[in-house]
Protein backbone atom coordinates (compact mmCIF):
# COMPACT_ATOMS: atom_id res chain seq x y z
CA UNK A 1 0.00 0.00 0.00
CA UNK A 2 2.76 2.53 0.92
CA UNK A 3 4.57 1.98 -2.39
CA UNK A 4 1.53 2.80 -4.24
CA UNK A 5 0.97 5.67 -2.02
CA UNK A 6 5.04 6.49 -3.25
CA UNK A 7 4.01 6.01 -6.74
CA UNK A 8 1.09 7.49 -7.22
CA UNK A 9 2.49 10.42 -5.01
CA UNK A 10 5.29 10.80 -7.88
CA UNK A 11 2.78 10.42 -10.85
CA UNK A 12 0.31 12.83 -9.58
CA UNK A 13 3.21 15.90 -9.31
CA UNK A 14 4.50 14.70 -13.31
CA UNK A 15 0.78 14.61 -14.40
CA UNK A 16 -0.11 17.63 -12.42
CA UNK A 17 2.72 19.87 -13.49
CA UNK A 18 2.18 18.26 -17.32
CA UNK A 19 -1.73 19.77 -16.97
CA UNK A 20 -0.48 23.45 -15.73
CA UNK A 21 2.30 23.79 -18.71
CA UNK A 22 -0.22 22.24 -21.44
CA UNK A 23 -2.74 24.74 -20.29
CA UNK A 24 -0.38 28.19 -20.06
CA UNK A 25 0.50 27.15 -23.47
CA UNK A 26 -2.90 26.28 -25.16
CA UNK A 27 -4.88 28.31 -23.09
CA UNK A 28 -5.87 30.73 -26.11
CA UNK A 29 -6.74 27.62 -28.10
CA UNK A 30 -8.84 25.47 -25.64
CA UNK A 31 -12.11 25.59 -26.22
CA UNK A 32 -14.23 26.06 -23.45
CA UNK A 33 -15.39 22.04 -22.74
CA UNK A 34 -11.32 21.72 -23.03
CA UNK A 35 -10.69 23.73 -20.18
CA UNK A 36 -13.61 22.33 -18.03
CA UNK A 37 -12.39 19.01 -18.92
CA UNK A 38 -8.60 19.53 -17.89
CA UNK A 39 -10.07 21.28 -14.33
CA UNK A 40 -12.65 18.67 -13.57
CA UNK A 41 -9.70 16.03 -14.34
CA UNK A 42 -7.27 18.14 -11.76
CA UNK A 43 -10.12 18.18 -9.69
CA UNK A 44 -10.12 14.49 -9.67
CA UNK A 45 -6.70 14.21 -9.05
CA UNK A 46 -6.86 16.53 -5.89
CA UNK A 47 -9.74 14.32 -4.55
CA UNK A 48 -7.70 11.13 -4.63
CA UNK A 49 -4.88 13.11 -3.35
CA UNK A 50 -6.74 14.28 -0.17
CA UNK A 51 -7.45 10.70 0.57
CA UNK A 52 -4.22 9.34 0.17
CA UNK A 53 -3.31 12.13 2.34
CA UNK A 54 -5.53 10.51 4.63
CA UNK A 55 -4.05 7.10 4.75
CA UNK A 56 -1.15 8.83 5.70
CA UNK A 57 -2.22 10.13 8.25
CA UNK A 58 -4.15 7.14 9.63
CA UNK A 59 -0.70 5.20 8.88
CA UNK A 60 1.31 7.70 10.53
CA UNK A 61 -0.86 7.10 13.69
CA UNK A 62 -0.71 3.04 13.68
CA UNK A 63 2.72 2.83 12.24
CA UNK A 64 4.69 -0.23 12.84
CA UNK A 65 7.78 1.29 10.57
CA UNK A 66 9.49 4.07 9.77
CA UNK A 67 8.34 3.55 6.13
CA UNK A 68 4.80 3.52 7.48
CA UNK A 69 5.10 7.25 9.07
CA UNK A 70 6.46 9.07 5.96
CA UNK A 71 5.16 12.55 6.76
CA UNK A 72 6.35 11.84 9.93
CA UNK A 73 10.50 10.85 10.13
CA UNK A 74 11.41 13.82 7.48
CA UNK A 75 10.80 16.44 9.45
CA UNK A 76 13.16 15.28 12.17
CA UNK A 77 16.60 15.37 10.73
CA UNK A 78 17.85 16.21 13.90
CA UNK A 79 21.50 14.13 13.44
CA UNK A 80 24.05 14.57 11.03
CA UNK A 81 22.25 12.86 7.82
CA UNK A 82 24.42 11.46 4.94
CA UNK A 83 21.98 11.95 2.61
CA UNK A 84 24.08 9.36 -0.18
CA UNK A 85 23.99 6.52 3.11
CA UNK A 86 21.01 7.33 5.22
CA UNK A 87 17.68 8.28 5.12
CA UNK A 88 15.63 10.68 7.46
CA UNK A 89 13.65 6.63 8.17
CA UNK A 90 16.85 4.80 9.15
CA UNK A 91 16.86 7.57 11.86
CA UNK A 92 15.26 6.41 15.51
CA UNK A 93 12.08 7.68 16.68
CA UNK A 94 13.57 9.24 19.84
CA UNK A 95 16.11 11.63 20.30
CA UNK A 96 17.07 14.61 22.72
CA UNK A 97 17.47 18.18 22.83
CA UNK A 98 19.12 20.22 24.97
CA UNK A 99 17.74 23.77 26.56
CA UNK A 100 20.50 25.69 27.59
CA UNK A 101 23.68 23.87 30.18
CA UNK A 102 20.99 22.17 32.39
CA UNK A 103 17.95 21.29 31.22
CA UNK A 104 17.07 18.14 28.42
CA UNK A 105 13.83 17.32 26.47
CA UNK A 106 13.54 13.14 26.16
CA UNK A 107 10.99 12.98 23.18
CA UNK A 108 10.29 9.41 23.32
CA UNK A 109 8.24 7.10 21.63
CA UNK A 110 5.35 5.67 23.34
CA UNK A 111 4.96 2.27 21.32
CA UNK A 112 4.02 3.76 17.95
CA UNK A 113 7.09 2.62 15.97
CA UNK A 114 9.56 2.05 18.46
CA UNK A 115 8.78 -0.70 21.55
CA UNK A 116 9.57 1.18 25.43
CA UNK A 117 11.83 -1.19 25.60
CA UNK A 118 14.31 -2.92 24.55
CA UNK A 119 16.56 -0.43 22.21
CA UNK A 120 14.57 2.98 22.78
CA UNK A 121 14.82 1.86 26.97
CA UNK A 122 18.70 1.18 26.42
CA UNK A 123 18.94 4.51 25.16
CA UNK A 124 17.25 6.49 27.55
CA UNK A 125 19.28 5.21 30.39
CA UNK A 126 22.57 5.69 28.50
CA UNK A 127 21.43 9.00 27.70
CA UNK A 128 20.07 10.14 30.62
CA UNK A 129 23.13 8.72 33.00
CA UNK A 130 25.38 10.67 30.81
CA UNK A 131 23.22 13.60 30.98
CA UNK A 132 22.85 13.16 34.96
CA UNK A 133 27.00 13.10 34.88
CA UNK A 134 26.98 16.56 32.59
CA UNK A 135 25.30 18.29 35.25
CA UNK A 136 21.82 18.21 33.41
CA UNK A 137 19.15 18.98 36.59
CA UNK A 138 16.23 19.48 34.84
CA UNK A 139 15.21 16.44 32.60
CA UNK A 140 11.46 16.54 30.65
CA UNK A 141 9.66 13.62 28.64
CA UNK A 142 7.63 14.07 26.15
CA UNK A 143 5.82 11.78 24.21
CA UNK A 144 2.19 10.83 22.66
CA UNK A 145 0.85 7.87 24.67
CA UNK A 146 0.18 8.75 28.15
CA UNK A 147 1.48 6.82 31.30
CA UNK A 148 -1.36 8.48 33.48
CA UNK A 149 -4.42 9.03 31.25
CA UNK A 150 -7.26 11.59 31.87
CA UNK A 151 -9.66 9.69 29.55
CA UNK A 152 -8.83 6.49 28.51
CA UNK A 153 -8.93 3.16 30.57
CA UNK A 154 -5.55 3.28 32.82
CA UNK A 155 -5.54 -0.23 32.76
CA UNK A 156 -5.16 -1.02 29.57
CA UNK A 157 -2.03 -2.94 27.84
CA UNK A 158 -0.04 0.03 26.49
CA UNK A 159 -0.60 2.21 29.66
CA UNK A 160 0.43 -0.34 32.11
CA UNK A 161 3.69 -1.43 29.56
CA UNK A 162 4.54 2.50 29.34
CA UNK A 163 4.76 2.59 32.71
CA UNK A 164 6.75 -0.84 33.51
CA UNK A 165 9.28 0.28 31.18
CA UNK A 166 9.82 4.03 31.76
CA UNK A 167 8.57 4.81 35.45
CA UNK A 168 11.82 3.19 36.69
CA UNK A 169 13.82 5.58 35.00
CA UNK A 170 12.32 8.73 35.15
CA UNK A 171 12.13 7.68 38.77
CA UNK A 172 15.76 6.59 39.02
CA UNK A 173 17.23 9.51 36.93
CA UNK A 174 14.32 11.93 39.10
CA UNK A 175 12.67 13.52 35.75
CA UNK A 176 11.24 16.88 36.29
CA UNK A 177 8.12 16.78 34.42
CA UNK A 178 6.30 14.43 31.51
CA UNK A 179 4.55 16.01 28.82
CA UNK A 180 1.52 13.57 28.09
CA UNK A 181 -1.11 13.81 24.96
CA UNK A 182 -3.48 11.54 22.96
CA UNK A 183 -6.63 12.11 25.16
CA UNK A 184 -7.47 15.89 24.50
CA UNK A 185 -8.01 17.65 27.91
CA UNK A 186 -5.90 18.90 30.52
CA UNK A 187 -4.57 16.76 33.18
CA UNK A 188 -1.75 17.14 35.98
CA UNK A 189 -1.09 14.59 38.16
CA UNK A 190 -0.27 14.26 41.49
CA UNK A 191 3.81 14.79 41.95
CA UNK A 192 4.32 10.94 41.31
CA UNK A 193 7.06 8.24 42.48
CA UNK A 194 7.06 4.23 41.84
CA UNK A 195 3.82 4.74 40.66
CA UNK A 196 2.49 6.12 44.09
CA UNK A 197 1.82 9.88 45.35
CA UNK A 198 5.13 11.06 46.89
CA UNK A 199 3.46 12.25 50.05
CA UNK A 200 5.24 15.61 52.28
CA UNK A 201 8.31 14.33 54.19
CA UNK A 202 9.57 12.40 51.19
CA UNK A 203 13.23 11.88 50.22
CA UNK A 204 11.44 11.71 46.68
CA UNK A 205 11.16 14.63 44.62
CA UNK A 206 8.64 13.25 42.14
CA UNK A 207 7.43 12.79 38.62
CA UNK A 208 4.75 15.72 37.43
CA UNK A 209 2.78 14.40 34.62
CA UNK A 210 0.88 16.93 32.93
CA UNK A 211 -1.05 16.80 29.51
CA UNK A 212 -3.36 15.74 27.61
CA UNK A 213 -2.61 17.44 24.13
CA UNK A 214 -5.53 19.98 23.47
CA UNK A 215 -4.36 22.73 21.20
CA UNK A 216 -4.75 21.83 18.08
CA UNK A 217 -8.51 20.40 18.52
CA UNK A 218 -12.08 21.12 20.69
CA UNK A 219 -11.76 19.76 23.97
CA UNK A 220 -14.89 18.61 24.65
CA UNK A 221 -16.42 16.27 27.85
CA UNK A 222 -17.19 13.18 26.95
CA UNK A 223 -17.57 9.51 28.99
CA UNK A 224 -14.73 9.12 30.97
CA UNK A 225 -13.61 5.17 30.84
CA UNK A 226 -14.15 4.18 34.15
CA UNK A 227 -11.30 3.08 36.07
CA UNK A 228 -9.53 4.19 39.16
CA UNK A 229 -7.49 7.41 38.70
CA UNK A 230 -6.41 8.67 42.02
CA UNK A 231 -3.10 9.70 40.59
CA UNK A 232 -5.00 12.95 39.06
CA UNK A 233 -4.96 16.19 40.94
CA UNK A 234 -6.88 18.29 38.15
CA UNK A 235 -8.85 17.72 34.66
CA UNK A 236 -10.52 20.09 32.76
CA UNK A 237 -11.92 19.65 29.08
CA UNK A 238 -10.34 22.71 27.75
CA UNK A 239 -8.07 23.27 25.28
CA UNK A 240 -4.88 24.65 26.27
CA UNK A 241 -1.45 25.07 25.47
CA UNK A 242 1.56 24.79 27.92
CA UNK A 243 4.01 27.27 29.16
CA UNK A 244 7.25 25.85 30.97
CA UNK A 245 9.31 28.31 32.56
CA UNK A 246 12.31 27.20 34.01
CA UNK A 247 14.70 29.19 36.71
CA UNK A 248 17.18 28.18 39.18
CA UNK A 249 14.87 27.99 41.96
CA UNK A 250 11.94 26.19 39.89
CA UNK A 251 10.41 24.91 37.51
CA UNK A 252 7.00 26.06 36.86
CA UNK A 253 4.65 25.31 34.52
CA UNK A 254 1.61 26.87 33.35
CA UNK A 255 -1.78 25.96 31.56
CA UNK A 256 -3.30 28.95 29.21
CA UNK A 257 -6.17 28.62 27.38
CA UNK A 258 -7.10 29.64 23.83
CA UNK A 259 -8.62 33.39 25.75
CA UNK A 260 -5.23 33.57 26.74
CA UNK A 261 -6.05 32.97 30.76
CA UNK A 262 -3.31 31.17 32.85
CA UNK A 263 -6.02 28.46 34.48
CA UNK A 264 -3.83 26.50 36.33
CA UNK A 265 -0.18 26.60 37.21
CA UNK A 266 2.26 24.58 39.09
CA UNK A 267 5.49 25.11 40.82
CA UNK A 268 8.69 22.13 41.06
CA UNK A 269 11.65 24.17 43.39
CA UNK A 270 15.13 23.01 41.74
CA UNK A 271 17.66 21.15 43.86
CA UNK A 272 19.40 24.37 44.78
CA UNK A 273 22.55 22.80 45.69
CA UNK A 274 23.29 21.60 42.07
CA UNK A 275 21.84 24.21 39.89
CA UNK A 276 24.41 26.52 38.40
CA UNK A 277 25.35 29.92 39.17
């Protein structure tokens, strides 16, 4: 199916381009069923277009490969690509960047192409034990799948997997805050450790998850699966985007909606002793 998609992706821009240059040329000569002809057959084209469009979108969602996600892996050349050797698919579908000398986004892959575990898991706890050793204090996750959902059914397979592969290290390597999406709402958890609430008096700092991707669509209410979510400290159905603002005394981070009004906000103090001058 993807090869097609390739192909037809290739013969649509020759024909398409073909249909523009026959028309500039001719267009004093084309009589008038001509020209409604050579529109309704662009027309056409466009249609199928939009729906392979579609498949890619669908595939990019329930891809198993890279070659499965193709509007998806070229965006990210984020490594040095030898573009005679490698392409922008043979890259992984996690990586890290790096916010000034102390702080690191993890933007991980929650089981879409890449397992949480095995290679992706290997990585993150080379990375972020390197990281740790650099002096990196304020380590974020972000990723699509949620560990703590707001919506969907806690207990299901990929939610309980997420979090047997990747609460022991964000615990172990003490991960500031995880950005969470997929369920559309807003949702901050409870400041979280071995998948309990780390409770005052602590030696824990905590896990903040916070989410659940509503900016780019309607957050609406809808049935909430039912299930036991005593992790959550707040949910509201509203869409939102969210501000992260990060200091040497804390980390704070911030929920605005689309009017532009901070709604919630919460504040992580920074181990003072190691955060830079």
């Amino acid at each position: 199916l993807y090869t097609f998609i390739h192909f037809y992706t290739l013969l649509y821009t020759f024909i398409h381009f073909y249909t523009l240059l026959y028309t500039f040329i001719h267009f004093h000569t084309l009589t008038l069923s001509a020209t409604f002809l050579l529109f309704l057959f662009t027309a056409v084209l466009y249609s199928f277009l939009f729906f392979l469009s579609f498949l890619y979108f669908v595939g990019a969602l329930y891809a198993e490969t890279p070659y499965q996600a193709p509007f998806y892996y070229p965006y990210f050349t984020y490594e040095n690509l030898d573009l005679l050797n490698k392409l922008p698919y043979d890259l992984p579908s996690y990586h890290a960047h790096y916010v000034g000398s102390t702080s690191a986004i993890y933007s991980l892959d929650s089981n879409i192409v890449s397992l949480s575990s095995g290679k992706q898991a290997e990585w993150m706890e080379t990375k972020m034990n390197s990281d740790t050793r650099r002096g990196i204090t304020n380590k974020f996750a972000l990723y699509h799948v949620g560990l703590y959902p707001s919506v969907q059914d806690p207990n299901k397979e990929i939610h309980t997997q997420l979090r047997q592969d990747w609460i022991p290290k964000f615990d172990s390597h003490s991960v500031t805050v995880a950005f969470e999406n997929h369920d559309q709402t807003y949702k901050r958890t409870k400041l979280m450790f071995n998948n309990t609430e780390v409770t005052p008096g602590s030696p824990h700092k905590g896990t903040l998850y916070v989410g659940d991707g509503a900016f780019g669509v309607y957050s609406v209410p809808e049935e909430v699966e039912s299930a036991q979510r005593d992790y959550l400290d707040q949910v509201e159905f509203k869409s939102h985007v969210l501000f992260t603002t990060v200091t040497k005394k804390s980390v704070t981070v911030s929920a605005i909606s689309v009017e532009g009004r901070v709604f919630d906000r919460f504040v992580i103090p920074t181990d003072e002793n190691n955060a830079p001058e």
